[in-house]
C-alpha atoms as a PDB file:
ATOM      1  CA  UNK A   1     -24.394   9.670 -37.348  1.00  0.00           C
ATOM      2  CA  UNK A   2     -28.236  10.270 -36.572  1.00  0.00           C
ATOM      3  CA  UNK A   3     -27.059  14.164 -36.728  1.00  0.00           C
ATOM      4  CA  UNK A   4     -25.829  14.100 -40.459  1.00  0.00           C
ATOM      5  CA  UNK A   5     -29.641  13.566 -41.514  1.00  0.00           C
ATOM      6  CA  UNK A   6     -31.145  16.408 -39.435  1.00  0.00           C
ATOM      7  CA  UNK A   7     -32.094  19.585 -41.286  1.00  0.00           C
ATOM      8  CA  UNK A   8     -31.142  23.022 -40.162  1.00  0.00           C
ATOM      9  CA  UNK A   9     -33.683  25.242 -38.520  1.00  0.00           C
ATOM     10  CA  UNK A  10     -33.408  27.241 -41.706  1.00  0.00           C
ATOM     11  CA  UNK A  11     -34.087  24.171 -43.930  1.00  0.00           C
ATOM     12  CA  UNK A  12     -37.156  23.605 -42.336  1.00  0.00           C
ATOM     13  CA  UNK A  13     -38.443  27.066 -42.462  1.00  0.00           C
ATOM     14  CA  UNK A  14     -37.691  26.891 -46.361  1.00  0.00           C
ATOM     15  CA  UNK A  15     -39.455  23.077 -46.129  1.00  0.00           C
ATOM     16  CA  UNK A  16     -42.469  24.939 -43.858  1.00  0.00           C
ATOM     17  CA  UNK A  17     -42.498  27.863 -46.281  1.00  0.00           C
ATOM     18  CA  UNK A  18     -42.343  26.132 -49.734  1.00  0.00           C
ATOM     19  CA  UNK A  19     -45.595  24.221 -48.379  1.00  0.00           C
ATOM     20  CA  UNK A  20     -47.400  27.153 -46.832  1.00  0.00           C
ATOM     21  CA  UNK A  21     -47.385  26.009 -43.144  1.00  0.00           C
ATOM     22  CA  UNK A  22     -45.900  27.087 -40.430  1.00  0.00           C
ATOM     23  CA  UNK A  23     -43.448  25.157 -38.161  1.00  0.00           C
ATOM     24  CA  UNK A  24     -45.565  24.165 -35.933  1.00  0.00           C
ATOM     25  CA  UNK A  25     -48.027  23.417 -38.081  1.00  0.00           C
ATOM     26  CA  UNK A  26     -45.131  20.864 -39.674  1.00  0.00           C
ATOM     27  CA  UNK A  27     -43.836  19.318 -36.450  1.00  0.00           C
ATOM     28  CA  UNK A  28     -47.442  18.430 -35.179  1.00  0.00           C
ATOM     29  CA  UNK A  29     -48.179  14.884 -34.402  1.00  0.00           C
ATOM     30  CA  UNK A  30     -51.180  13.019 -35.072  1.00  0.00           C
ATOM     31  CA  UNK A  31     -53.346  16.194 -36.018  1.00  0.00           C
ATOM     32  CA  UNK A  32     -53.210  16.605 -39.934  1.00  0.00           C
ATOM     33  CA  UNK A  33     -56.308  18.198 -40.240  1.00  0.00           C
ATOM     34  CA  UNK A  34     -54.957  21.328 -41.080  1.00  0.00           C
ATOM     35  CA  UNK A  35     -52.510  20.237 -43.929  1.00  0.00           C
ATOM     36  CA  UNK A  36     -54.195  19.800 -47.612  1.00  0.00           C
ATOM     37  CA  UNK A  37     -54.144  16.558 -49.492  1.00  0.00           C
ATOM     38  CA  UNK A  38     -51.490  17.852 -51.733  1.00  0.00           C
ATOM     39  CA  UNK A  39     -49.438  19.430 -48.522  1.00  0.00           C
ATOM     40  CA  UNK A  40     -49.920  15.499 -46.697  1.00  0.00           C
ATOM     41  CA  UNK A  41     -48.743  13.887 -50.190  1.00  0.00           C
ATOM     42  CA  UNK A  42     -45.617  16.330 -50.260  1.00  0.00           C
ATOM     43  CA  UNK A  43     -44.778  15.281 -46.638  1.00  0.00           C
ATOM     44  CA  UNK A  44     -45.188  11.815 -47.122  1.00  0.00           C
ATOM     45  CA  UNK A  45     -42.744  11.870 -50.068  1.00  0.00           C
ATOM     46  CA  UNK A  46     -40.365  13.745 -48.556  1.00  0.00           C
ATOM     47  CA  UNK A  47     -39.916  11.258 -45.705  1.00  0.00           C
ATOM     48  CA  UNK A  48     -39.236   8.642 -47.890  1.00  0.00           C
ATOM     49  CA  UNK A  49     -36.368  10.846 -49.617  1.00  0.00           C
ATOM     50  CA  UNK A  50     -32.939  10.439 -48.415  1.00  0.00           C
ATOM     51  CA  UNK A  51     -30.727  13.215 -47.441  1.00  0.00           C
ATOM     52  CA  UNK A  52     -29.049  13.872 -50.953  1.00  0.00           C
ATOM     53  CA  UNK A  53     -32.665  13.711 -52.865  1.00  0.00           C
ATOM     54  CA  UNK A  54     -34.075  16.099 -50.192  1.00  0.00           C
ATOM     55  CA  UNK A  55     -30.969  18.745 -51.272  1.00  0.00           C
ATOM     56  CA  UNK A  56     -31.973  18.247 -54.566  1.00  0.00           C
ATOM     57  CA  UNK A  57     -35.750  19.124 -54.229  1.00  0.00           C
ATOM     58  CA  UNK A  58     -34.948  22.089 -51.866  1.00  0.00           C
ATOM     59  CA  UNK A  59     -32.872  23.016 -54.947  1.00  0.00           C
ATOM     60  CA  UNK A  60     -35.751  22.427 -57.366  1.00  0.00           C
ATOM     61  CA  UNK A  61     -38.095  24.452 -55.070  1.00  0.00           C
ATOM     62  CA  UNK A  62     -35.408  27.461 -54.627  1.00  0.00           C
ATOM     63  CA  UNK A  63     -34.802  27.366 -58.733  1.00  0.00           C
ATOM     64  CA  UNK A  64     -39.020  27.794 -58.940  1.00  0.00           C
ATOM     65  CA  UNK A  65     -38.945  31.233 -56.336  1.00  0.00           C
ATOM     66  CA  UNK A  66     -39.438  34.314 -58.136  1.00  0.00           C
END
């Protein structure tokens, strides 16, 4: 069930791209130094979103590309 709630590699390079870091940059633990206030308020939000309201922003965010 844990599985359902994973994103795709290709999610998280849209996630990683839509907030201007890279992966690594995303996956890295306990070192947020490099990440913005705005980037660490984005993150934070997102891991409070469940699966279905993190669709619906990665549609928001696609809808905003140019």
């Amino acid at each position: 069930m844990a599985q359902e709630n994973l994103p795709s590699r290709i999610t998280l390079e849209k996630i990683c791209a839509a907030l201007d870091v890279t992966l690594s940059q995303f996956f890295q633990e306990g070192n947020s130094e490099n990440l913005t206030k705005k980037q660490k308020e984005v993150l934070g939000i997102w891991n409070d979103l469940n699966a279905n309201e993190q669709e619906t922003v990665m549609s928001m965010l696609r809808g905003l590309r140019k």
